[in-house]
Protein backbone atom coordinates (compact mmCIF):
# COMPACT_ATOMS: atom_id res chain seq x y z
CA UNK A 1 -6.80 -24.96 -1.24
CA UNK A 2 -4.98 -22.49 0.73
CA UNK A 3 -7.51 -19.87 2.54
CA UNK A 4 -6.07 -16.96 0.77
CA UNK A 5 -6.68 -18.68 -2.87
CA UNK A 6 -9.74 -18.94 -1.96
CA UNK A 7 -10.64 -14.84 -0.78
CA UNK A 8 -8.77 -13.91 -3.73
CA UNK A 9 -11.42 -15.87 -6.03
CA UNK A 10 -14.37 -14.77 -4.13
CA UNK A 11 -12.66 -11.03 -4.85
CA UNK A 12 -11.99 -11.87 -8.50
CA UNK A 13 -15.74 -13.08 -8.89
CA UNK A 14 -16.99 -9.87 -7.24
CA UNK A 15 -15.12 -7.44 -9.57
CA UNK A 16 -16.79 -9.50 -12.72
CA UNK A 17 -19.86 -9.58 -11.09
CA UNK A 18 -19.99 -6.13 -10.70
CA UNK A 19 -18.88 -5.05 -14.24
CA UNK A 20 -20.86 -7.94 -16.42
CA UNK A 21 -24.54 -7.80 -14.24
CA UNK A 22 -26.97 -4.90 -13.86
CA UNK A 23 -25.63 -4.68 -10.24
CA UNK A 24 -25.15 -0.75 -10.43
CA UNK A 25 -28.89 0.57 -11.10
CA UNK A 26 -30.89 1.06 -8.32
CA UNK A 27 -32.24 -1.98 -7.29
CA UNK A 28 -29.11 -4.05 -7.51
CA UNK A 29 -27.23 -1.38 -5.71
CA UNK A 30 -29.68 -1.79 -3.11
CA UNK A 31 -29.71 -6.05 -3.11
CA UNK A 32 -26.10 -5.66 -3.38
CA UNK A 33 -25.18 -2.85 -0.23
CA UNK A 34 -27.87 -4.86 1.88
CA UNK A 35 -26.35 -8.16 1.31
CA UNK A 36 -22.96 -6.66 2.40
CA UNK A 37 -24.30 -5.20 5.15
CA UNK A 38 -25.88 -8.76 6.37
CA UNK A 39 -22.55 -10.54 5.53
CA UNK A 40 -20.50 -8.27 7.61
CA UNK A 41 -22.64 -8.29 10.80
CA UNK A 42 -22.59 -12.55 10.16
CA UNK A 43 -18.69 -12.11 10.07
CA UNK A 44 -18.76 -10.53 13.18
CA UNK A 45 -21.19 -12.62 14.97
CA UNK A 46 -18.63 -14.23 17.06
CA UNK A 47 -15.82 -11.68 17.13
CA UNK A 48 -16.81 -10.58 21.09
CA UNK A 49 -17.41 -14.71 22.69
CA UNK A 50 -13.64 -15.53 21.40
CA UNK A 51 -12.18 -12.10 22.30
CA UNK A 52 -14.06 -12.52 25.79
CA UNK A 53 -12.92 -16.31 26.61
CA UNK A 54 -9.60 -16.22 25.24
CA UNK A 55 -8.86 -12.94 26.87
CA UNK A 56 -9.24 -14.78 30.39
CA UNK A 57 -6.89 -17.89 29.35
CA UNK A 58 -4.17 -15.43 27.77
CA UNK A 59 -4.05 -13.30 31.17
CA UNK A 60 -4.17 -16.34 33.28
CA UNK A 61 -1.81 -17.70 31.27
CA UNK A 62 0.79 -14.60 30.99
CA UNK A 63 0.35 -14.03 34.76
CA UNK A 64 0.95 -17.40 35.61
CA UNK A 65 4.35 -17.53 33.95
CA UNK A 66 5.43 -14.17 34.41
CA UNK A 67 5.69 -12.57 31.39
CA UNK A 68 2.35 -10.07 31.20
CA UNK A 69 4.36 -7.25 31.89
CA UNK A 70 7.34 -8.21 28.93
CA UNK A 71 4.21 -8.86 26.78
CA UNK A 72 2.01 -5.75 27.78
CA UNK A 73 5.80 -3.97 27.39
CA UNK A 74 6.04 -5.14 23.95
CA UNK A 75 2.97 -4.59 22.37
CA UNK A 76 2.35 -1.08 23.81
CA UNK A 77 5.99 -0.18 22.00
CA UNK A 78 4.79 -1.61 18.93
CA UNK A 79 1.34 -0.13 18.99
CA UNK A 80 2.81 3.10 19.33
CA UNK A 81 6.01 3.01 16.99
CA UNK A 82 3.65 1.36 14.08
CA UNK A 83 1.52 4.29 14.52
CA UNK A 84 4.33 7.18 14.54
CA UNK A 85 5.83 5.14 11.67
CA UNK A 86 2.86 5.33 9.43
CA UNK A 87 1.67 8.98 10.39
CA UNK A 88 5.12 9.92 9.80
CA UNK A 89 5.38 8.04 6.30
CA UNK A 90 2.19 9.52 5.47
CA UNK A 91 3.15 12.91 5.90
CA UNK A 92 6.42 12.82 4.16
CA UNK A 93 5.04 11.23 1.50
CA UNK A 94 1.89 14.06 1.13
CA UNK A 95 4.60 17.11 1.61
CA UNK A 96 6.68 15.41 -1.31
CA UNK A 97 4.21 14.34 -3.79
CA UNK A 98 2.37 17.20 -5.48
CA UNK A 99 -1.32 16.21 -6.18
CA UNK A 100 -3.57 17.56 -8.22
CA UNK A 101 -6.12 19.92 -6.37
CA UNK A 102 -9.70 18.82 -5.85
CA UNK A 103 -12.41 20.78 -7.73
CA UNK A 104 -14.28 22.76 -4.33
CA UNK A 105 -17.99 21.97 -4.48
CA UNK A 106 -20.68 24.32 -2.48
CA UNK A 107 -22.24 20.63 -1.39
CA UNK A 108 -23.45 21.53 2.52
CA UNK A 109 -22.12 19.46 4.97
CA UNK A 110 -23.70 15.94 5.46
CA UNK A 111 -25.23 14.12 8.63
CA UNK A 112 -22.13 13.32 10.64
CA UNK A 113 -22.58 15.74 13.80
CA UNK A 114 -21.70 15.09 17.32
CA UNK A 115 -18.13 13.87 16.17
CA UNK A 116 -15.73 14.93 19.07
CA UNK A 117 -12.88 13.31 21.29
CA UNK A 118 -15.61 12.55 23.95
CA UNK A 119 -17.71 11.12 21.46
CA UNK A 120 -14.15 8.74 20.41
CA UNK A 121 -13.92 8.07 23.98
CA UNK A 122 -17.43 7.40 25.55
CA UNK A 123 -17.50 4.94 22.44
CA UNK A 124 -14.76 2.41 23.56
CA UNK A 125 -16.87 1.78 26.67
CA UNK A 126 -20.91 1.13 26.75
CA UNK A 127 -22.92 1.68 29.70
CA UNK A 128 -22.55 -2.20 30.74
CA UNK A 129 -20.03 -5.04 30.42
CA UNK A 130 -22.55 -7.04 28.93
CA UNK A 131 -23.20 -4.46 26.01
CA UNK A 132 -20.52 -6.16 24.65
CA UNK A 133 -22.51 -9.28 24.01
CA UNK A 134 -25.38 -7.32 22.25
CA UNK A 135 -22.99 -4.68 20.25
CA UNK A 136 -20.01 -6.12 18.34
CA UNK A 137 -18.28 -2.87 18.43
CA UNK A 138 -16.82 -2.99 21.98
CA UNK A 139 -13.95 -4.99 21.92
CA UNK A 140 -12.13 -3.05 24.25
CA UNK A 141 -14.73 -3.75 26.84
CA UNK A 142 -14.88 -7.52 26.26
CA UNK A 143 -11.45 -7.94 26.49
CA UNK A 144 -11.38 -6.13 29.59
CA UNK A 145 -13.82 -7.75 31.35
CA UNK A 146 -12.16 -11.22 30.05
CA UNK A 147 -8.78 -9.95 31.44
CA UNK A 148 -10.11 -9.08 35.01
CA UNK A 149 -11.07 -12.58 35.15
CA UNK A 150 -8.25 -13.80 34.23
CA UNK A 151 -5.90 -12.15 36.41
CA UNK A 152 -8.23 -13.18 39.20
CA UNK A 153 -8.47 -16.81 38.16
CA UNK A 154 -4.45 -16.94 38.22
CA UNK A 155 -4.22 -15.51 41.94
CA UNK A 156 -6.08 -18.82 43.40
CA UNK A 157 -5.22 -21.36 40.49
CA UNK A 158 -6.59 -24.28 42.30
CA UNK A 159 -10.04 -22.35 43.56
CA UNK A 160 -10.76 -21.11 40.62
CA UNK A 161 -9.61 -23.69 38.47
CA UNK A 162 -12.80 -24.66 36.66
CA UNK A 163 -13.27 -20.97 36.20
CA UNK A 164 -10.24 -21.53 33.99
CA UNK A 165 -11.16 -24.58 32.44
CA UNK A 166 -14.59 -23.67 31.08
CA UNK A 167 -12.92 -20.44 29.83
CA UNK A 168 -10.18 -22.85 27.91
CA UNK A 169 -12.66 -24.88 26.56
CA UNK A 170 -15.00 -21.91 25.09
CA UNK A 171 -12.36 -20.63 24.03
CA UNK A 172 -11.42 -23.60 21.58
CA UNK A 173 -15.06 -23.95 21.04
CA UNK A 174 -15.96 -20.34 20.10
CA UNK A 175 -12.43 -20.39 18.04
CA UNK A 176 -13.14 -23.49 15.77
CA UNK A 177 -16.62 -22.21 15.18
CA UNK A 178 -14.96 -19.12 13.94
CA UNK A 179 -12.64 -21.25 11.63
CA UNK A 180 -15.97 -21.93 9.57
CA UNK A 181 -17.45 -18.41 9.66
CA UNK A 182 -14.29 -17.55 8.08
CA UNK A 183 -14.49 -20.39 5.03
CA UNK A 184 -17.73 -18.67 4.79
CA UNK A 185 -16.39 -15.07 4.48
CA UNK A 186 -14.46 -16.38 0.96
CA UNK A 187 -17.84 -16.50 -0.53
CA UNK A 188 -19.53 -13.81 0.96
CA UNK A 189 -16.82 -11.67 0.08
CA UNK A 190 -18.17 -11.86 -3.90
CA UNK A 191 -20.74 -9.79 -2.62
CA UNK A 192 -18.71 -7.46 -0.27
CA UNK A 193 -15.98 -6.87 -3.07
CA UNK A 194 -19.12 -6.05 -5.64
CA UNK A 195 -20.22 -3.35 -4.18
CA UNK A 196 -16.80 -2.00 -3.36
CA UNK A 197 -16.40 -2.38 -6.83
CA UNK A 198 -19.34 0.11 -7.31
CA UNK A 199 -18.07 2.76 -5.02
CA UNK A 200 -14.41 2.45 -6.21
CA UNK A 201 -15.87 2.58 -9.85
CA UNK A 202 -18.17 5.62 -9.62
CA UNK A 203 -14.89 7.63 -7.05
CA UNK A 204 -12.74 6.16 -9.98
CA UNK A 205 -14.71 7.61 -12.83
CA UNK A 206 -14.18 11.14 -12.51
CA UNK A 207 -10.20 11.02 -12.51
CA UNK A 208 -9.74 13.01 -9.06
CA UNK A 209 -8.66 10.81 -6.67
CA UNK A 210 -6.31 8.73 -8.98
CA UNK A 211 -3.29 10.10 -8.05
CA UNK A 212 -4.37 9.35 -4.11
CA UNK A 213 -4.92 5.97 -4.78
CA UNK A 214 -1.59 5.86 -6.33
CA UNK A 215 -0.19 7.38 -3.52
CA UNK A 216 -1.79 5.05 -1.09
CA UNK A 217 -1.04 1.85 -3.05
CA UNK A 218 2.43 3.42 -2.61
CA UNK A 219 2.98 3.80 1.06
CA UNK A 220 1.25 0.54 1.63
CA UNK A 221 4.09 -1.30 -0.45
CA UNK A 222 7.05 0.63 0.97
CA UNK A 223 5.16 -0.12 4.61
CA UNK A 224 4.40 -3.97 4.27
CA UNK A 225 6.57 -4.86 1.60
CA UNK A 226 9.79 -2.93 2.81
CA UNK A 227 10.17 -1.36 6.88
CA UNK A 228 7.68 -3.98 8.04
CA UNK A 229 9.43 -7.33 6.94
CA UNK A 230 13.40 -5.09 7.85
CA UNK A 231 11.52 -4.81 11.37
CA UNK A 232 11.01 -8.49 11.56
CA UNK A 233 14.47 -9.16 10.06
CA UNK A 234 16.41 -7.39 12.43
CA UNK A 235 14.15 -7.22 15.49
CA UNK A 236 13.46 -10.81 15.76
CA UNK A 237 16.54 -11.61 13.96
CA UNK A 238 14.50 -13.79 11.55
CA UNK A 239 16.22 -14.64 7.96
CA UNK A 240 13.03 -14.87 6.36
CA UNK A 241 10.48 -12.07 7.13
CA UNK A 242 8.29 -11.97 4.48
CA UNK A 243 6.60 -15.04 5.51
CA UNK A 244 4.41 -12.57 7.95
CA UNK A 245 3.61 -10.93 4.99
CA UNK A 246 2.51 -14.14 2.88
CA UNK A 247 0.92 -15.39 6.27
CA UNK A 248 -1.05 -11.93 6.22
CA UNK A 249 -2.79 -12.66 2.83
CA UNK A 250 -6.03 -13.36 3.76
CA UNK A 251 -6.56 -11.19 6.43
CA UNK A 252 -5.58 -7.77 4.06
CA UNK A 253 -7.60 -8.63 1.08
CA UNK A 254 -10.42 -8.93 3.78
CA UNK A 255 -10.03 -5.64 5.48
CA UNK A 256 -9.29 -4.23 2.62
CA UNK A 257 -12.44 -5.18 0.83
CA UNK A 258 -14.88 -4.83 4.25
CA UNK A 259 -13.15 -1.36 5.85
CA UNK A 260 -14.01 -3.64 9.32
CA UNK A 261 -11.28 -3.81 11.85
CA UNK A 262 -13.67 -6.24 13.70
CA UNK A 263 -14.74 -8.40 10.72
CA UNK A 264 -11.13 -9.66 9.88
CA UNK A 265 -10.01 -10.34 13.34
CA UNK A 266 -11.13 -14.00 13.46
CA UNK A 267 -8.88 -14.35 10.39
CA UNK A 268 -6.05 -12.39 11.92
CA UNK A 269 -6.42 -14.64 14.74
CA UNK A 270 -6.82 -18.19 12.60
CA UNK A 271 -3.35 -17.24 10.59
CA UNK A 272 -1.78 -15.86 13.38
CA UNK A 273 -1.77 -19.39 14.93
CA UNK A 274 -2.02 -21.61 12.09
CA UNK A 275 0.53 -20.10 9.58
CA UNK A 276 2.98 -17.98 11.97
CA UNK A 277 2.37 -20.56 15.30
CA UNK A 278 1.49 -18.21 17.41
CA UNK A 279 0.30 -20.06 20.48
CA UNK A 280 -3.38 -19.01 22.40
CA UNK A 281 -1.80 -17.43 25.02
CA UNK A 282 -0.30 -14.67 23.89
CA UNK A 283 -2.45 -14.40 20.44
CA UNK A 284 -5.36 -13.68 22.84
CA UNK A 285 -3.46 -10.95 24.05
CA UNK A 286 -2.30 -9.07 21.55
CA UNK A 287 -4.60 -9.04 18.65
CA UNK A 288 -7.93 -7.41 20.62
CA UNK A 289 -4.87 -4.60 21.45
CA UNK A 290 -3.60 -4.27 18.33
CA UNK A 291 -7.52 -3.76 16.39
CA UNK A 292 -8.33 -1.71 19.15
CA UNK A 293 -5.37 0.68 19.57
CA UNK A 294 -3.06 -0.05 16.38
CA UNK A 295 -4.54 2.77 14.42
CA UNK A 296 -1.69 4.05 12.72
CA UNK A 297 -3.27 3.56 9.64
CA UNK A 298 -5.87 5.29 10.01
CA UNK A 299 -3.75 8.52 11.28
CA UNK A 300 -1.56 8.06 7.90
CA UNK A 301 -4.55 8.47 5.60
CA UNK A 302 -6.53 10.99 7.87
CA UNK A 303 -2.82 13.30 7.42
CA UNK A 304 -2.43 12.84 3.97
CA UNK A 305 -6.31 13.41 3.26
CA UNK A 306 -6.33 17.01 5.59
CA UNK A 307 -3.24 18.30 3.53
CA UNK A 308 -4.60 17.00 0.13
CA UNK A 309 -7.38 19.33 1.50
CA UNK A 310 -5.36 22.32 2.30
CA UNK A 311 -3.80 22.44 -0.80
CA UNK A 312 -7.15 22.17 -2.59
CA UNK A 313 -8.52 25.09 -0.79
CA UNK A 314 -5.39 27.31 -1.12
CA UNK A 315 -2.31 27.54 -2.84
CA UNK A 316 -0.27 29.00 0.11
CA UNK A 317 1.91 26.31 1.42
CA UNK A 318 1.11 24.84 4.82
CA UNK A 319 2.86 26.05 8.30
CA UNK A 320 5.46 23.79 9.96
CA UNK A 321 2.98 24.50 13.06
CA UNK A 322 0.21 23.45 11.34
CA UNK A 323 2.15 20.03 9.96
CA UNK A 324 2.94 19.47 13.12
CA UNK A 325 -0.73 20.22 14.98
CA UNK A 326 -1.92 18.01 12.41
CA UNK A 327 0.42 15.01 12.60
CA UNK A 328 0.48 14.87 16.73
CA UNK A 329 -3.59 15.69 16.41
CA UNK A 330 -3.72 12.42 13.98
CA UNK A 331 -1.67 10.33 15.84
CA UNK A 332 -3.06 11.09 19.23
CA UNK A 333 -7.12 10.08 18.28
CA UNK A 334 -6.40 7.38 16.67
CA UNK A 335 -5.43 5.42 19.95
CA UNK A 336 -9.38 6.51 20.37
CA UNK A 337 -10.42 4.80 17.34
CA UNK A 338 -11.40 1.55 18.71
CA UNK A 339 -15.25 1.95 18.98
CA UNK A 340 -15.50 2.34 15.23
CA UNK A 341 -14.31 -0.41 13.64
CA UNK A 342 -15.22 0.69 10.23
CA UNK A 343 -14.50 4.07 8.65
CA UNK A 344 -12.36 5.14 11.70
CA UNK A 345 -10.23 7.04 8.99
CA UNK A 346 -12.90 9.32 7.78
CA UNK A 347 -14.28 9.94 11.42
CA UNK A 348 -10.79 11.04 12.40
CA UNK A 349 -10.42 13.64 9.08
CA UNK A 350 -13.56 15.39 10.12
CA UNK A 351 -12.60 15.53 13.77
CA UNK A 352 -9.35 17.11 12.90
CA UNK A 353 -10.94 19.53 9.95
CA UNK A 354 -13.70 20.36 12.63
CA UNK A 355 -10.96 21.20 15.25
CA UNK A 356 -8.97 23.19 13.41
CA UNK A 357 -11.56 25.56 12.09
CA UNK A 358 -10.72 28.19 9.73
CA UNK A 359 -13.23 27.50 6.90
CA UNK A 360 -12.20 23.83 7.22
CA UNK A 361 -15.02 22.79 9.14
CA UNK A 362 -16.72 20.97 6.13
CA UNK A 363 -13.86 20.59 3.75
CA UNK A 364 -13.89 16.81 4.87
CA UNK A 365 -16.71 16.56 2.06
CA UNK A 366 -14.24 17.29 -0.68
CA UNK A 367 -13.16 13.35 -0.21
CA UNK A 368 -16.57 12.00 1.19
CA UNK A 369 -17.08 9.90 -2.69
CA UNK A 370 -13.60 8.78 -2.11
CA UNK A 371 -14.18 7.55 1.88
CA UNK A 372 -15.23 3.79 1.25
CA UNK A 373 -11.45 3.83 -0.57
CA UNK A 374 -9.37 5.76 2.06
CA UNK A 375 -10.96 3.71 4.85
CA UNK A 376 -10.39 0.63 2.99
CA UNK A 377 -6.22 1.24 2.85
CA UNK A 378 -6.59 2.40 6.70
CA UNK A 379 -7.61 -1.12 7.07
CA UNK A 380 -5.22 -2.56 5.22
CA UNK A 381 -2.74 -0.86 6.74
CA UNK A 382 -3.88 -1.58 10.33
CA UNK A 383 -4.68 -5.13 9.61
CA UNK A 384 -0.57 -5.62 8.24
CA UNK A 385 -0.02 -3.80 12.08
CA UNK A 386 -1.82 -6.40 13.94
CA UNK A 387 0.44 -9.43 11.99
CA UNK A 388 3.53 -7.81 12.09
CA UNK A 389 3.18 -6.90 15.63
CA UNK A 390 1.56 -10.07 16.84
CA UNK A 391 4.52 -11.83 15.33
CA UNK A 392 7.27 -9.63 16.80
CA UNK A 393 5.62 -9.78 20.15
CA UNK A 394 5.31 -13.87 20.13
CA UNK A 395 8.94 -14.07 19.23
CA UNK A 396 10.22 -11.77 21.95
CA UNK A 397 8.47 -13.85 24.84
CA UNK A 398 9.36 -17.40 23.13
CA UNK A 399 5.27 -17.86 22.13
CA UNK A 400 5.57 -19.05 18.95
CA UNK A 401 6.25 -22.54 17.41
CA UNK A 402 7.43 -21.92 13.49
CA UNK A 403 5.74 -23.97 11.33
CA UNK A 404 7.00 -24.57 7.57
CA UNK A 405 5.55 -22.11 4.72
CA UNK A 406 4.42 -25.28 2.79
CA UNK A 407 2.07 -25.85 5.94
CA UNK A 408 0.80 -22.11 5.91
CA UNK A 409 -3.40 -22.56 5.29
């Protein structure tokens, strides 16, 4: 059974769980959000050892041939194009589309203080290296530290050669253990998509934030389902791009369900090699990059949120300046995004109402029931980055071997 048959049943049997069993009074709520809380943190118990180990055999391996710069060249223009794209496509699509205003409530602003661009940046690197091995959250860090010692390991090849080799072989270890946590996820996803299910149900009920979702369904099929697969097509000149897309399956009902960045990566990672062929070497590479800094996303849905905002607290239209303040402002933190791997795209909206002042400072809690959904298509929309990219990087520096789409798991 293909791996994406099987998330989509585990998704399927956590939308009629939640709407046939007593899962929304208070004590299944509670069963329910703690058991997705303990699934996720399992999900990501191995996210850091294969980001660490494979980070040292990719950079020993990219040095080694000469091709980390063409690599480090590619995926930095991607990063940053993917995330201009979607900011941009976000904010055309907001200025076009009239929503309906939401109703202003007097609720006073909740617990989420100390929010800041220090704050962003202070949390992409702990105290220690080895943080990384007791918080899951530092990618950035582990793949750092994996990367100095691989670049050092390819200056002396033959002295520190079994450097190298007990890096390669944790590397296939820790990445075949994570093949099974992610059979796992499939059923541990009933409960994750359950209480999703909840949240989306109760944001759902009161009609507001239907014409967002709408929206956001929207951009996400004119991103992934259109300029996505005619990047692929004429980029990497490849007749048939919407393989990355069927190859990406699994991975974007995941994020989308979870709102985790760091959760889905082992499945990134799994389909990136065994659907596309995207070989070790440069999938260790690219894919910590792209969850870390591939947060266009995240900028799309904090832009369209802030002006959904605006308009709700004014019927004056918006400035040009203030489009623009708020599209560069977007775009710019989300590169800072990478020590929160989950609800990254709510963080950023309050940053950006905080910052700009002017009675906005707590506005940000006219979508706060609808969060758990906008962070959820940030996801998405980040996780359909890291394929796309991955693949268009791996085909520019010849690191792929194309397999057949009847051989896709």
């Amino acid at each position: 059974m293909k791996v994406w048959v099987k998330y989509l049943i585990g998704i399927a049997l956590g939308v009629l769980t939640a709407v046939f069993l007593p899962v929304d009074s208070a004590t299944g709520s509670s069963v329910i959000t703690f058991l997705t809380e303990l699934f996720i943190r399992f999900g990501r118990y191995l996210v850091v050892p294969v980001i660490f180990s494979s980070a040292i055999v990719a950079i020993n391996k990219l040095r080694s041939s000469k091709i980390l710069l063409k690599s480090t060249a590619w995926t930095a223009g991607f990063i940053v194009i993917s995330s201009l794209l979607l900011a941009f496509v976000g904010l055309v699509s907001i200025l076009i589309a009239k929503l309906p205003r939401i109703p202003i409530t007097n609720e006073i602003a909740g617990q989420i203080t100390g929010l800041d661009v220090k704050t962003l940046i202070l949390s992409l690197f702990p105290y220690s290296a080895f943080d990384t091995l007791r918080e899951g959250s530092f990618l950035l860090v582990a793949f750092l530290f994996g990367s100095l010692i691989g670049w050092e390991s390819a200056s002396e090849l033959t002295t520190f050669k079994p450097v190298f080799a007990l890096a390669d072989s944790l590397s296939q270890l820790f990445y075949h253990i994570s093949v099974f946590f992610t059979e796992i996820m499939a059923i541990f996803s009933i409960a994750i998509m359950c209480n999703w299910t909840i949240t989306f149900r109760a944001a759902f009920a009161t009609g507001i934030y239907t014409s967002l979702v709408v929206m956001l369904i929207i951009d996400f099929v004119i991103i992934a389902g259109l300029i996505y697969p005619l990047i692929i097509r004429f980029v990497c000149h490849d007749p048939h791009p919407y393989r990355v897309l069927y190859a990406s399956l699994a991975p974007m009902m995941l994020s989308f369900i979870s709102g985790d960045s760091n959760l889905v990566l082992p499945l990134t990672i799994r389909h990136g090699k065994e659907s596309l062929g995207i070989k070790r070497r440069i999938s260790g590479f690219t894919y910590p990059l792209f969850s870390v800094f591939a947060r266009g996303g995240s900028a799309m849905v904090a832009i369209i949120s802030f002006i959904m905002i605006w308009r709700s607290y004014t019927a004056l239209a918006i400035s040009f300046s203030d489009i623009i303040w708020v599209f560069f402002t977007a775009f710019g933190l989300s590169f800072l995004l990478g020590g929160t791997p989950s609800g990254g795209s709510f963080i950023l909206l309050t940053i950006i109402c905080t910052a700009y002042g002017k009675g906005f400072e707590t506005s940000y809690l006219l979508l706060q029931p609808a969060a758990v959904i906008l962070c959820s298509f940030a996801t998405l929309l980040d996780t359909a980055t890291a394929m796309f990219g991955s693949y268009v990087v791996s085909v520019k520096t010849k690191m792929v071997e194309h397999h057949s789409i009847t051989h896709f798991i």
